[in-house]
PDB file of N, CA and C in Angstrom:
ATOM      1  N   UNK A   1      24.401  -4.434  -1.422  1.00  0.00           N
ATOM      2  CA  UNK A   1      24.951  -3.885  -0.202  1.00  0.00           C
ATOM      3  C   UNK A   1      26.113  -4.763   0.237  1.00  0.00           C
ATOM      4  N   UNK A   2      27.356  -4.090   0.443  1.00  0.00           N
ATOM      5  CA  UNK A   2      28.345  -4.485   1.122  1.00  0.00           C
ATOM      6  C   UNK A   2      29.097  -4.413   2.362  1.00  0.00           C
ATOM      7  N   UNK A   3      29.308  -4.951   3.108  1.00  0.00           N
ATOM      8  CA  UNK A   3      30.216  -4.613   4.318  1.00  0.00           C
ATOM      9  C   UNK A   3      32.127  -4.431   3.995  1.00  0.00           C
ATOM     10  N   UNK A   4      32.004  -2.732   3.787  1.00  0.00           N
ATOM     11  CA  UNK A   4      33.358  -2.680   3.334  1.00  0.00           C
ATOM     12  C   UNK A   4      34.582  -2.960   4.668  1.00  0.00           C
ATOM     13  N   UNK A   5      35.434  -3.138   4.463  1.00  0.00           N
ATOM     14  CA  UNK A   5      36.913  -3.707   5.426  1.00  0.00           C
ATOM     15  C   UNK A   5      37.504  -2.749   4.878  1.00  0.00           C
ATOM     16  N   UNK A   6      38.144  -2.424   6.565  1.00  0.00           N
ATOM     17  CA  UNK A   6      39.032  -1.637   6.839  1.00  0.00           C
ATOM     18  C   UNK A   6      40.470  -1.877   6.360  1.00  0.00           C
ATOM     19  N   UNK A   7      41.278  -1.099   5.920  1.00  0.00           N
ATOM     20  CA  UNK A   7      42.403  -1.372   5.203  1.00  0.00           C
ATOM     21  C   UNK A   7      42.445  -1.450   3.634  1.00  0.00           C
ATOM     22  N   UNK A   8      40.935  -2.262   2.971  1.00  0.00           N
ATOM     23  CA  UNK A   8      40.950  -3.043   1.730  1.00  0.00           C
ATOM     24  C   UNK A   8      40.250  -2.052   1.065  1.00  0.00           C
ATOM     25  N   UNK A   9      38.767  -1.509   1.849  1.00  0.00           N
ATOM     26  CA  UNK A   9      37.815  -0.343   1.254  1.00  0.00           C
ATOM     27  C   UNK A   9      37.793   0.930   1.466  1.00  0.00           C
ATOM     28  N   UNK A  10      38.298   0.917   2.865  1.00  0.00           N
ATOM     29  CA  UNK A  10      38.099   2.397   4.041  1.00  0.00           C
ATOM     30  C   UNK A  10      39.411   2.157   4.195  1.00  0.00           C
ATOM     31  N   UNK A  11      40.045   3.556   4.485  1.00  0.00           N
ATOM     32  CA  UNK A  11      41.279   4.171   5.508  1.00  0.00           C
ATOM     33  C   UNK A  11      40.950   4.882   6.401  1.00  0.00           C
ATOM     34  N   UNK A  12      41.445   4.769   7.677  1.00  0.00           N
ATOM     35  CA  UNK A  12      41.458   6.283   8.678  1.00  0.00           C
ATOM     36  C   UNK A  12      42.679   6.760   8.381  1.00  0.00           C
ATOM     37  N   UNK A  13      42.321   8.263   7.455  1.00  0.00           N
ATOM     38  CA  UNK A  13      43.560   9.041   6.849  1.00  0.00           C
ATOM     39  C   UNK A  13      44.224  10.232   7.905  1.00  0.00           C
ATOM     40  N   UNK A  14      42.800  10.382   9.341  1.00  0.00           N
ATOM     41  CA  UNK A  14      43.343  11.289   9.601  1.00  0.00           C
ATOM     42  C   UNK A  14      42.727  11.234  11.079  1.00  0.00           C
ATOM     43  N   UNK A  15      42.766  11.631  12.468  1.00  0.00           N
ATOM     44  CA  UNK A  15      42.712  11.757  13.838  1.00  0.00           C
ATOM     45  C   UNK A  15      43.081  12.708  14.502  1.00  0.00           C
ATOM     46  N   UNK A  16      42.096  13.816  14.871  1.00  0.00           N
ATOM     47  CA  UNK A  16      42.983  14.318  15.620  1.00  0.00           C
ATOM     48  C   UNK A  16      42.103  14.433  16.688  1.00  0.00           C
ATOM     49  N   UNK A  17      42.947  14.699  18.232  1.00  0.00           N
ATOM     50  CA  UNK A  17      42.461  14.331  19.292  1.00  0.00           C
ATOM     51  C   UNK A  17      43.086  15.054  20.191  1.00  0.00           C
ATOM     52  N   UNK A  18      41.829  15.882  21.290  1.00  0.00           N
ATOM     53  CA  UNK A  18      41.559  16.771  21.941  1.00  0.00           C
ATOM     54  C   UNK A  18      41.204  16.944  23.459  1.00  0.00           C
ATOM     55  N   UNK A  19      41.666  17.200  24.483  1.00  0.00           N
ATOM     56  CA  UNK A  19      41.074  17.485  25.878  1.00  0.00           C
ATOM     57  C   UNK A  19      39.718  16.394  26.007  1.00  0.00           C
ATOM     58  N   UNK A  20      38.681  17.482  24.674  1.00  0.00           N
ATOM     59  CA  UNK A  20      37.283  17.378  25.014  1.00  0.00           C
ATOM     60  C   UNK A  20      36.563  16.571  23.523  1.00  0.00           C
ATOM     61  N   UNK A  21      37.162  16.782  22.617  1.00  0.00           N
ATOM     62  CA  UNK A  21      36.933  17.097  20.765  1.00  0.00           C
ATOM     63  C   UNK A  21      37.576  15.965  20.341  1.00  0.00           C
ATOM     64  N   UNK A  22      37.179  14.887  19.646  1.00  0.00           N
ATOM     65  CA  UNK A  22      38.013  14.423  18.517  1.00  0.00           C
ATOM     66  C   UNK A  22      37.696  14.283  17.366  1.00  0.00           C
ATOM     67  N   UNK A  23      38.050  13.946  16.383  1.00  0.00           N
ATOM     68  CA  UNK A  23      37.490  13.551  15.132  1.00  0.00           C
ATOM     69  C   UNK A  23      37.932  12.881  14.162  1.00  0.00           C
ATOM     70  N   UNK A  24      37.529  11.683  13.272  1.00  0.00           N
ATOM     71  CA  UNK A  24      38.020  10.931  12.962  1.00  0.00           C
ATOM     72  C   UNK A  24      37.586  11.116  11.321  1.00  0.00           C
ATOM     73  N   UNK A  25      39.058  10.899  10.327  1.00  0.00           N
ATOM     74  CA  UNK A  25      38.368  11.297   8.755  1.00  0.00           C
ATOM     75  C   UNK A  25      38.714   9.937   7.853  1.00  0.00           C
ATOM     76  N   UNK A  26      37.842   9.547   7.490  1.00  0.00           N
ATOM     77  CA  UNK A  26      37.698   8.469   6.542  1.00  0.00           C
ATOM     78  C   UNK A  26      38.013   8.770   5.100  1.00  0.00           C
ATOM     79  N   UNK A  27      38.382   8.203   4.292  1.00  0.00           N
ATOM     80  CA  UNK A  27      38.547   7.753   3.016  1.00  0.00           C
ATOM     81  C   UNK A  27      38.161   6.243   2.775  1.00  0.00           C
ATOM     82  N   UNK A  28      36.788   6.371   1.366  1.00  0.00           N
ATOM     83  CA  UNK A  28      36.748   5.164   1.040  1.00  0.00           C
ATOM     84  C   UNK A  28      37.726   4.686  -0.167  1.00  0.00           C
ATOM     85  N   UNK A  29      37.398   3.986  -0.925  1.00  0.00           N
ATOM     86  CA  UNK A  29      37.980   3.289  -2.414  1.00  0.00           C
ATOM     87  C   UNK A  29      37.239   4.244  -2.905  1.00  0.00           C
ATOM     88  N   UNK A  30      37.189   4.133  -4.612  1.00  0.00           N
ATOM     89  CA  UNK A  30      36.702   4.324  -5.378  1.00  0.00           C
ATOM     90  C   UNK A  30      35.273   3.549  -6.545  1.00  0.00           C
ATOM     91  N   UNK A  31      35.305   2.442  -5.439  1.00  0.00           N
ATOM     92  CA  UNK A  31      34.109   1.405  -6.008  1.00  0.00           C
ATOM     93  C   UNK A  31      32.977   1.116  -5.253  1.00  0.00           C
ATOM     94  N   UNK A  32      33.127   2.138  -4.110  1.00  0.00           N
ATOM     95  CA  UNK A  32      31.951   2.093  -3.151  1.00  0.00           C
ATOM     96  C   UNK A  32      30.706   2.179  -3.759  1.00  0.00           C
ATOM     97  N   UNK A  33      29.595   1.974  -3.516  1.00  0.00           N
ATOM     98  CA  UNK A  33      28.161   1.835  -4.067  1.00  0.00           C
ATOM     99  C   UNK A  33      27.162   2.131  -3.049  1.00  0.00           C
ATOM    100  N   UNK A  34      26.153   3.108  -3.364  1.00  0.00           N
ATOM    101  CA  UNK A  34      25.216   3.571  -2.463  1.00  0.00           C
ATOM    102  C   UNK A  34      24.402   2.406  -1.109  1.00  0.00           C
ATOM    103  N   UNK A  35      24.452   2.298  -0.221  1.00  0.00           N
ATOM    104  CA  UNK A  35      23.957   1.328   0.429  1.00  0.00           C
ATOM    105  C   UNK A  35      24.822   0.249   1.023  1.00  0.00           C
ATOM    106  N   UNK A  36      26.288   0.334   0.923  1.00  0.00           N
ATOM    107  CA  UNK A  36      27.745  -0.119   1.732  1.00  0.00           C
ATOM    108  C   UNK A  36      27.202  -0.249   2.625  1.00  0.00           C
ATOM    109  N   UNK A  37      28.064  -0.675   3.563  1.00  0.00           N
ATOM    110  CA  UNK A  37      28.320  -0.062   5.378  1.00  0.00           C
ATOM    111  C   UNK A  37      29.594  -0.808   5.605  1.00  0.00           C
ATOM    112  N   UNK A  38      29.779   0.328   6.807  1.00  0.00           N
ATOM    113  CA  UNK A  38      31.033   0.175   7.133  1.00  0.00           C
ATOM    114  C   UNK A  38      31.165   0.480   8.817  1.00  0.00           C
ATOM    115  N   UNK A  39      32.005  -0.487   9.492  1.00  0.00           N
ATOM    116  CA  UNK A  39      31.840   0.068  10.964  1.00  0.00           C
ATOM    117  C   UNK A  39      33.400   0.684  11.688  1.00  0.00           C
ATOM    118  N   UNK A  40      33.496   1.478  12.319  1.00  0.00           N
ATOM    119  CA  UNK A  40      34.363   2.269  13.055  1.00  0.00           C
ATOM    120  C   UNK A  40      34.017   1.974  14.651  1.00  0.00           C
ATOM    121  N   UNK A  41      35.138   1.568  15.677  1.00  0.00           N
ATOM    122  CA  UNK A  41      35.352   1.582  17.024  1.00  0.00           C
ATOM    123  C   UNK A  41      35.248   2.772  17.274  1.00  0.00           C
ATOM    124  N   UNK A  42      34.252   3.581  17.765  1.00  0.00           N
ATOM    125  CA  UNK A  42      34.805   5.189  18.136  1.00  0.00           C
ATOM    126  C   UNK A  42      35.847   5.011  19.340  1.00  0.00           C
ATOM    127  N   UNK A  43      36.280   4.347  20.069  1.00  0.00           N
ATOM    128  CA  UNK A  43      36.505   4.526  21.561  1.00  0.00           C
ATOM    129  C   UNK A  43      38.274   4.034  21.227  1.00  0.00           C
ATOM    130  N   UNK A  44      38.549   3.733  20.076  1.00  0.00           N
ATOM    131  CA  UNK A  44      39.936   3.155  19.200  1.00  0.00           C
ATOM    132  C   UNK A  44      40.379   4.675  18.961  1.00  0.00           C
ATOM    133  N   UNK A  45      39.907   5.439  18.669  1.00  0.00           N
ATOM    134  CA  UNK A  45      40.369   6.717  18.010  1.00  0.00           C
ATOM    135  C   UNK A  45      39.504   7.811  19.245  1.00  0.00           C
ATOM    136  N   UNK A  46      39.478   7.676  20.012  1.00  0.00           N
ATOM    137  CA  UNK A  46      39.402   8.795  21.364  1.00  0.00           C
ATOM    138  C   UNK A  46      37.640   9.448  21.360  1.00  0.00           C
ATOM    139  N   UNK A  47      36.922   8.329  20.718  1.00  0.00           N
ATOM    140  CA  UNK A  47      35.649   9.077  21.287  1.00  0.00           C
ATOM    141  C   UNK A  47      34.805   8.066  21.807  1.00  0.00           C
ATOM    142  N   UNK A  48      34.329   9.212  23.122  1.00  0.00           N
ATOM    143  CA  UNK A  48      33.786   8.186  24.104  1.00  0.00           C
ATOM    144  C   UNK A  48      32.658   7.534  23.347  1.00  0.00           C
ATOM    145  N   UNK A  49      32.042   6.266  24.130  1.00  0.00           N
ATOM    146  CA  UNK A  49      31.139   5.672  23.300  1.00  0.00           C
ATOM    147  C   UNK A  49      29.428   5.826  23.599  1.00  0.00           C
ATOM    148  N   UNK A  50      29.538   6.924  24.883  1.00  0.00           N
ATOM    149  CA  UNK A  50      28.157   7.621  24.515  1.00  0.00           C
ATOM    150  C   UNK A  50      28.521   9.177  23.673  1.00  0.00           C
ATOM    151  N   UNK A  51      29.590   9.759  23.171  1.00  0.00           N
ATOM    152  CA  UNK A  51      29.837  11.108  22.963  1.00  0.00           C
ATOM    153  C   UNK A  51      29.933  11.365  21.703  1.00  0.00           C
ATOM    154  N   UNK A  52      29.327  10.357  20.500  1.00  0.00           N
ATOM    155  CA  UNK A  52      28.902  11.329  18.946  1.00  0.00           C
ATOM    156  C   UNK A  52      28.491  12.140  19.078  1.00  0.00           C
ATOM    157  N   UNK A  53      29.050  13.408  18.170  1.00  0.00           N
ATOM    158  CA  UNK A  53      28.468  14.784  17.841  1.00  0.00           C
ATOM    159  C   UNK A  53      28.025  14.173  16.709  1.00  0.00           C
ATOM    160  N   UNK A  54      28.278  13.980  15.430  1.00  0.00           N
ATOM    161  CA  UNK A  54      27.355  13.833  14.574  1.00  0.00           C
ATOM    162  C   UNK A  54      28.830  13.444  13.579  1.00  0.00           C
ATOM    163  N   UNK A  55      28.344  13.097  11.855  1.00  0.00           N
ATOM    164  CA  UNK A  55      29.048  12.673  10.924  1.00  0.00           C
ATOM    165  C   UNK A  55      28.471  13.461   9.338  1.00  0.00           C
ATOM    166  N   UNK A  56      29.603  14.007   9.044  1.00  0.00           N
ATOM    167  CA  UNK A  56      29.497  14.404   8.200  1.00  0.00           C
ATOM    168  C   UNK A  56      30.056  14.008   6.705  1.00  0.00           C
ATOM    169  N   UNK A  57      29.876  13.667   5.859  1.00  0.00           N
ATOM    170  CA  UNK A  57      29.989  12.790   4.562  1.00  0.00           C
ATOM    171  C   UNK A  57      29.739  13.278   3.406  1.00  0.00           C
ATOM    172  N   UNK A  58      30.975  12.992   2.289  1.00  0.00           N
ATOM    173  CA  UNK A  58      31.161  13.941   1.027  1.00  0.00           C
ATOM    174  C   UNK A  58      31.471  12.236  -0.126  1.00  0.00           C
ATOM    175  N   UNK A  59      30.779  12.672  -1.375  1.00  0.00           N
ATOM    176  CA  UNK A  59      30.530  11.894  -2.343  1.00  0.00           C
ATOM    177  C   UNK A  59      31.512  12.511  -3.456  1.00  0.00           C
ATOM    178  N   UNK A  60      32.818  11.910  -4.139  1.00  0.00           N
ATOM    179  CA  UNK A  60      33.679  12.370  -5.269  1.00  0.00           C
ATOM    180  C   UNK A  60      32.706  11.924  -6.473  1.00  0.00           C
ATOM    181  N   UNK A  61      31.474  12.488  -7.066  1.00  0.00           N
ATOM    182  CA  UNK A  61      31.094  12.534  -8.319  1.00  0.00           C
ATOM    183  C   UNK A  61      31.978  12.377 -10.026  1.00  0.00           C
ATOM    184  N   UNK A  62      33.221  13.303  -9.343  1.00  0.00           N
ATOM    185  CA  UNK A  62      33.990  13.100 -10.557  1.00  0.00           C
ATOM    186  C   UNK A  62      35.412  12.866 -10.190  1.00  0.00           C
ATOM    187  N   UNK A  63      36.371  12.186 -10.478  1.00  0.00           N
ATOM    188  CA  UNK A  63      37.555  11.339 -10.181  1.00  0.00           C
ATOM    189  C   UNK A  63      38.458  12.782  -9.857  1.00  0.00           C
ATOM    190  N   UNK A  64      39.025  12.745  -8.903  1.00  0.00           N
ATOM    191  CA  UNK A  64      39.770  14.023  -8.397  1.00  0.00           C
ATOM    192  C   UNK A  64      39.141  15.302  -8.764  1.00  0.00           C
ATOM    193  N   UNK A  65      37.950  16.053  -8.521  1.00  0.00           N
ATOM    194  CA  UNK A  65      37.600  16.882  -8.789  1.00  0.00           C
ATOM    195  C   UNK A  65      36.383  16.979  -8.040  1.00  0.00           C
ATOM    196  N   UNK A  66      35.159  17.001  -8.340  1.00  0.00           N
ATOM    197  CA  UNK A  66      33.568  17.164  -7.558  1.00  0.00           C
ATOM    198  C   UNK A  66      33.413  16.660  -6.441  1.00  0.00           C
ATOM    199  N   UNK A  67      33.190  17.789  -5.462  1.00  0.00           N
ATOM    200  CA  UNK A  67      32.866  16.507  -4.047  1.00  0.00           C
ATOM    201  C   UNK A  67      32.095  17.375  -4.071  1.00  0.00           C
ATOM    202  N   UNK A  68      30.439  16.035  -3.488  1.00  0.00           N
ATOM    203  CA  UNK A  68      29.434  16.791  -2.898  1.00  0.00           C
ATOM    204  C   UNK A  68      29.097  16.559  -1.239  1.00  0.00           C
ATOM    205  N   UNK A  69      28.146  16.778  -0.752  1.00  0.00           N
ATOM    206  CA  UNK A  69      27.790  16.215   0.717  1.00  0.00           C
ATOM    207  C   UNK A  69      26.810  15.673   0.362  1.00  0.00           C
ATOM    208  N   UNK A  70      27.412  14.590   1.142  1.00  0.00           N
ATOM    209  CA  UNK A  70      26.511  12.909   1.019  1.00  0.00           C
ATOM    210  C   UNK A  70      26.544  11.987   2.302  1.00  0.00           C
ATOM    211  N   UNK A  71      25.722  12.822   3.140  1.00  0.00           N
ATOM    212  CA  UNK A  71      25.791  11.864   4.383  1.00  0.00           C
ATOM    213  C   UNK A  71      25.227  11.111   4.888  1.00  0.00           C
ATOM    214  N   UNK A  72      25.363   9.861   5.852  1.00  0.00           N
ATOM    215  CA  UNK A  72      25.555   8.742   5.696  1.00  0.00           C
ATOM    216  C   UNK A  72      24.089   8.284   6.765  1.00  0.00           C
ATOM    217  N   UNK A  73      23.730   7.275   6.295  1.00  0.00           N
ATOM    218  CA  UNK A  73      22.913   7.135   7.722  1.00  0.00           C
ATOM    219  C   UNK A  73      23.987   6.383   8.505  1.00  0.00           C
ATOM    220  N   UNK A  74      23.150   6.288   9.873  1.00  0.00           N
ATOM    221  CA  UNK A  74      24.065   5.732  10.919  1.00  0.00           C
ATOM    222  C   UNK A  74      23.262   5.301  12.053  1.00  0.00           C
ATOM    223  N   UNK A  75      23.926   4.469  12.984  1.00  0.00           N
ATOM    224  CA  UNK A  75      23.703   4.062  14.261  1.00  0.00           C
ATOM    225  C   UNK A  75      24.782   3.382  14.908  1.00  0.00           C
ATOM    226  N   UNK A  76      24.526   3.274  15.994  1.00  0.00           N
ATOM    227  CA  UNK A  76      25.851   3.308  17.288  1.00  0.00           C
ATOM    228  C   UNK A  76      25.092   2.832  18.381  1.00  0.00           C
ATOM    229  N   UNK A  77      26.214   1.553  18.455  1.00  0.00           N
ATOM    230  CA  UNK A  77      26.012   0.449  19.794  1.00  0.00           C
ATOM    231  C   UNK A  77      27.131   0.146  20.350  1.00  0.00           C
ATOM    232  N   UNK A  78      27.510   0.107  21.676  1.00  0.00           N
ATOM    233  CA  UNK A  78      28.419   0.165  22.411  1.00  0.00           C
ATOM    234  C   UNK A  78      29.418   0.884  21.934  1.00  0.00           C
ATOM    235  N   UNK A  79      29.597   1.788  21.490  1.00  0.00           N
ATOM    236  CA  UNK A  79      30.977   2.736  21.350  1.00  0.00           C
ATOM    237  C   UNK A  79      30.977   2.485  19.579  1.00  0.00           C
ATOM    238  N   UNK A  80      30.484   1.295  18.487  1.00  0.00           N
ATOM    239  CA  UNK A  80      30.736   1.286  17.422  1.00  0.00           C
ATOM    240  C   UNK A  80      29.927   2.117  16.408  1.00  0.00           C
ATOM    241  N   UNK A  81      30.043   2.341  15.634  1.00  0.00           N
ATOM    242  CA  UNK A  81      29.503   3.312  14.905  1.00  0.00           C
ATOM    243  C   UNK A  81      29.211   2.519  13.290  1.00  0.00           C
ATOM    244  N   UNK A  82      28.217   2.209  13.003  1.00  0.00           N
ATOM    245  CA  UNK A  82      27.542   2.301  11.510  1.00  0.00           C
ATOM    246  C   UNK A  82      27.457   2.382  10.722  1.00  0.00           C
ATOM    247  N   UNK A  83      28.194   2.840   9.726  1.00  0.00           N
ATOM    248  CA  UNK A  83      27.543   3.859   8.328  1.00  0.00           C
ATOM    249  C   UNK A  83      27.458   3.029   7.354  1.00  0.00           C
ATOM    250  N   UNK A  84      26.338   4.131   7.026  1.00  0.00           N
ATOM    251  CA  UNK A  84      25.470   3.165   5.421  1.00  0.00           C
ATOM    252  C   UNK A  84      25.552   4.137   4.349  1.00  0.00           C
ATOM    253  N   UNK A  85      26.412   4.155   3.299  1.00  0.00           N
ATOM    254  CA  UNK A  85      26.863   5.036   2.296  1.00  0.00           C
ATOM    255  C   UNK A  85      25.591   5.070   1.829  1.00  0.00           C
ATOM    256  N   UNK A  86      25.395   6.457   1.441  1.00  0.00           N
ATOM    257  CA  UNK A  86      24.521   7.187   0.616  1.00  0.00           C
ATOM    258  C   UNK A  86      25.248   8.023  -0.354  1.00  0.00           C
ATOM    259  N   UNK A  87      24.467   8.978  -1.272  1.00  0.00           N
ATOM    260  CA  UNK A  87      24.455   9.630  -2.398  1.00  0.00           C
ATOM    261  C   UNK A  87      23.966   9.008  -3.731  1.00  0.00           C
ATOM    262  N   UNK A  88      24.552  10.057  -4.825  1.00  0.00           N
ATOM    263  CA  UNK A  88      23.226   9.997  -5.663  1.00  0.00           C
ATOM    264  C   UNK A  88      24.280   8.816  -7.046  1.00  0.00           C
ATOM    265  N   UNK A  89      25.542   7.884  -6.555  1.00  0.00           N
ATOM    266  CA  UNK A  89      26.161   7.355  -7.996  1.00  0.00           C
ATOM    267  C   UNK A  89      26.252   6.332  -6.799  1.00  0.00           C
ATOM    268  N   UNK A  90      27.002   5.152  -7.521  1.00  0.00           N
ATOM    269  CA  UNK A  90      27.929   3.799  -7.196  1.00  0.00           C
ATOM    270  C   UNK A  90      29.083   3.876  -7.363  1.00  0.00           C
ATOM    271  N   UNK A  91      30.213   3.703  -7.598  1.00  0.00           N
ATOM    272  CA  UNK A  91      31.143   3.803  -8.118  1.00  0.00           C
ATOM    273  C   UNK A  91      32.036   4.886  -8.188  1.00  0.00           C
ATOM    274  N   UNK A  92      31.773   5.406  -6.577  1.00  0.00           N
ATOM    275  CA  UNK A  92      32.512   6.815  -6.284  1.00  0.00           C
ATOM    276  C   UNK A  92      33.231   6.621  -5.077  1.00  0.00           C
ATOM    277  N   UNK A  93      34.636   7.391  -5.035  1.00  0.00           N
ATOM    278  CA  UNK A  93      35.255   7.600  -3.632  1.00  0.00           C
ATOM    279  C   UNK A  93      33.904   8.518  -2.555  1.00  0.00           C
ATOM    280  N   UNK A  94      33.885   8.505  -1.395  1.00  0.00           N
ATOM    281  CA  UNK A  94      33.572   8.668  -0.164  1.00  0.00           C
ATOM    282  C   UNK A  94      34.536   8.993   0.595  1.00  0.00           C
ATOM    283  N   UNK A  95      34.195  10.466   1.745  1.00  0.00           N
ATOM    284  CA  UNK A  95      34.875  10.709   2.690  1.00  0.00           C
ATOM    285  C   UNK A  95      33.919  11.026   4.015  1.00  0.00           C
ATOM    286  N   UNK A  96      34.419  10.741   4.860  1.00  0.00           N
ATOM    287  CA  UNK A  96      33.559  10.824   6.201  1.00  0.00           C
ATOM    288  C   UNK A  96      33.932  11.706   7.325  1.00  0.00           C
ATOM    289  N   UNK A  97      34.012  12.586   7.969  1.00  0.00           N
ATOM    290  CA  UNK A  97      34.296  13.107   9.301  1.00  0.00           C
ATOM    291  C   UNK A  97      33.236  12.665  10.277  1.00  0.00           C
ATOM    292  N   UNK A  98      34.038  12.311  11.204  1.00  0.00           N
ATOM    293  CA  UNK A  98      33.385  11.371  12.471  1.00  0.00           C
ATOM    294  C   UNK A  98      33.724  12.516  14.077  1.00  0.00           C
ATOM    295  N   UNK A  99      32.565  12.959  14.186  1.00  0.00           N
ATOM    296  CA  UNK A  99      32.990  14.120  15.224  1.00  0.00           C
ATOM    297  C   UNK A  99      32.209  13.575  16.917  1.00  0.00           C
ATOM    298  N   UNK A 100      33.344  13.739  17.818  1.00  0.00           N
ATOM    299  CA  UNK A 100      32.519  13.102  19.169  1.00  0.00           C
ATOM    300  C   UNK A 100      33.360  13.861  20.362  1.00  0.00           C
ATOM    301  N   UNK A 101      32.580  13.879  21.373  1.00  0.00           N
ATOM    302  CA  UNK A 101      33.317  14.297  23.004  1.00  0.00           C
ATOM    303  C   UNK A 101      34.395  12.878  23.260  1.00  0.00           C
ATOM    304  N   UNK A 102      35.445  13.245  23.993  1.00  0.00           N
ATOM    305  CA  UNK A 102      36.415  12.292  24.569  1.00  0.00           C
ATOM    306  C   UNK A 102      35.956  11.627  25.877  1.00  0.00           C
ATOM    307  N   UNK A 103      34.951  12.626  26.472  1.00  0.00           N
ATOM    308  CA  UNK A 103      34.162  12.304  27.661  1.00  0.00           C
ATOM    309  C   UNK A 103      32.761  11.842  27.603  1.00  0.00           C
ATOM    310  N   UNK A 104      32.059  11.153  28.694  1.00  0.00           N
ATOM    311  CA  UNK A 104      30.653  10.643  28.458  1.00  0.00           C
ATOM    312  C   UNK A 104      29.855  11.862  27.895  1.00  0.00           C
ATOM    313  N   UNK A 105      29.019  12.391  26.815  1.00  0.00           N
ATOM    314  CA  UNK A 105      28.061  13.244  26.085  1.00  0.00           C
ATOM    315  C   UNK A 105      27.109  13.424  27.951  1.00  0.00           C
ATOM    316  N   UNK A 106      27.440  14.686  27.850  1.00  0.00           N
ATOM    317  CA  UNK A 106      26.342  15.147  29.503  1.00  0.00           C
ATOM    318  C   UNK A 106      24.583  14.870  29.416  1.00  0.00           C
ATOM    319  N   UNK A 107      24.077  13.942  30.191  1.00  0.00           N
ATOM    320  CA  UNK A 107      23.006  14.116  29.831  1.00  0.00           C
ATOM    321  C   UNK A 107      22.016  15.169  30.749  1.00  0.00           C
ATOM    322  N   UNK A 108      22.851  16.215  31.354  1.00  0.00           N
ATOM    323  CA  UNK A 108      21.908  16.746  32.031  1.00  0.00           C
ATOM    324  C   UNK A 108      22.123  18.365  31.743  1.00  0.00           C
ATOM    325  N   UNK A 109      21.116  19.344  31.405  1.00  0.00           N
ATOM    326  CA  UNK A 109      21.043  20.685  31.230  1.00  0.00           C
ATOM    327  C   UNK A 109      22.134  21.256  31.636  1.00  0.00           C
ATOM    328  N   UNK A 110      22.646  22.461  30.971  1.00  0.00           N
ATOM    329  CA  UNK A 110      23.710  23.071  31.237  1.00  0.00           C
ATOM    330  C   UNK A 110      23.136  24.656  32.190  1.00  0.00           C
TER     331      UNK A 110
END
């Protein structure tokens, strides 16, 4: 297990950001290995830090070609966010969508 760095392992390739919505898309390397982690500021890229919607995560099986869904475990403390690469190889690119409210997540019935 590794703690991958930003810039060296992970990119944020992509942001986009909304009223209410943002979402943040990751790219790993290509030498990632099941059981990584890696941490993201949500509140750096516009999501509040009680307001994860959830994360969704894709595994490149075969070098520019196969992506499967391979998502990640996770947890989140003060606004930072977690992830612990999963899927079924080592030695594969990883992509992540990071989806959250811009505002505090409501905790009361609608």
């Amino acid at each position: 297990m590794t703690a991958l760095t930003e810039g060296t392992d992970f990119e944020i390739v992509g942001n986009q950001r909304g009223d209410v919505y943002n979402e943040i898309v990751i790219r790993t390397i290509n030498t990632v290995d099941d059981g990584d982690t890696f941490t993201v500021d949500l509140t750096k890229y516009g999501i509040n830090a009680t307001g994860l919607m959830g994360v969704e995560g894709y595994e490149q099986t075969t070098a520019n070609s196969i992506v499967v869904a391979a998502d990640p475990t996770t947890t989140v403390s003060s606004g930072t966010i977690t992830c612990t690469v999963s899927g079924s190889n080592d030695n594969n690119q990883r992509y992540y969508i990071i989806k959250g409210f811009a505002v505090p997540n409501p905790s009361s019935a609608i």
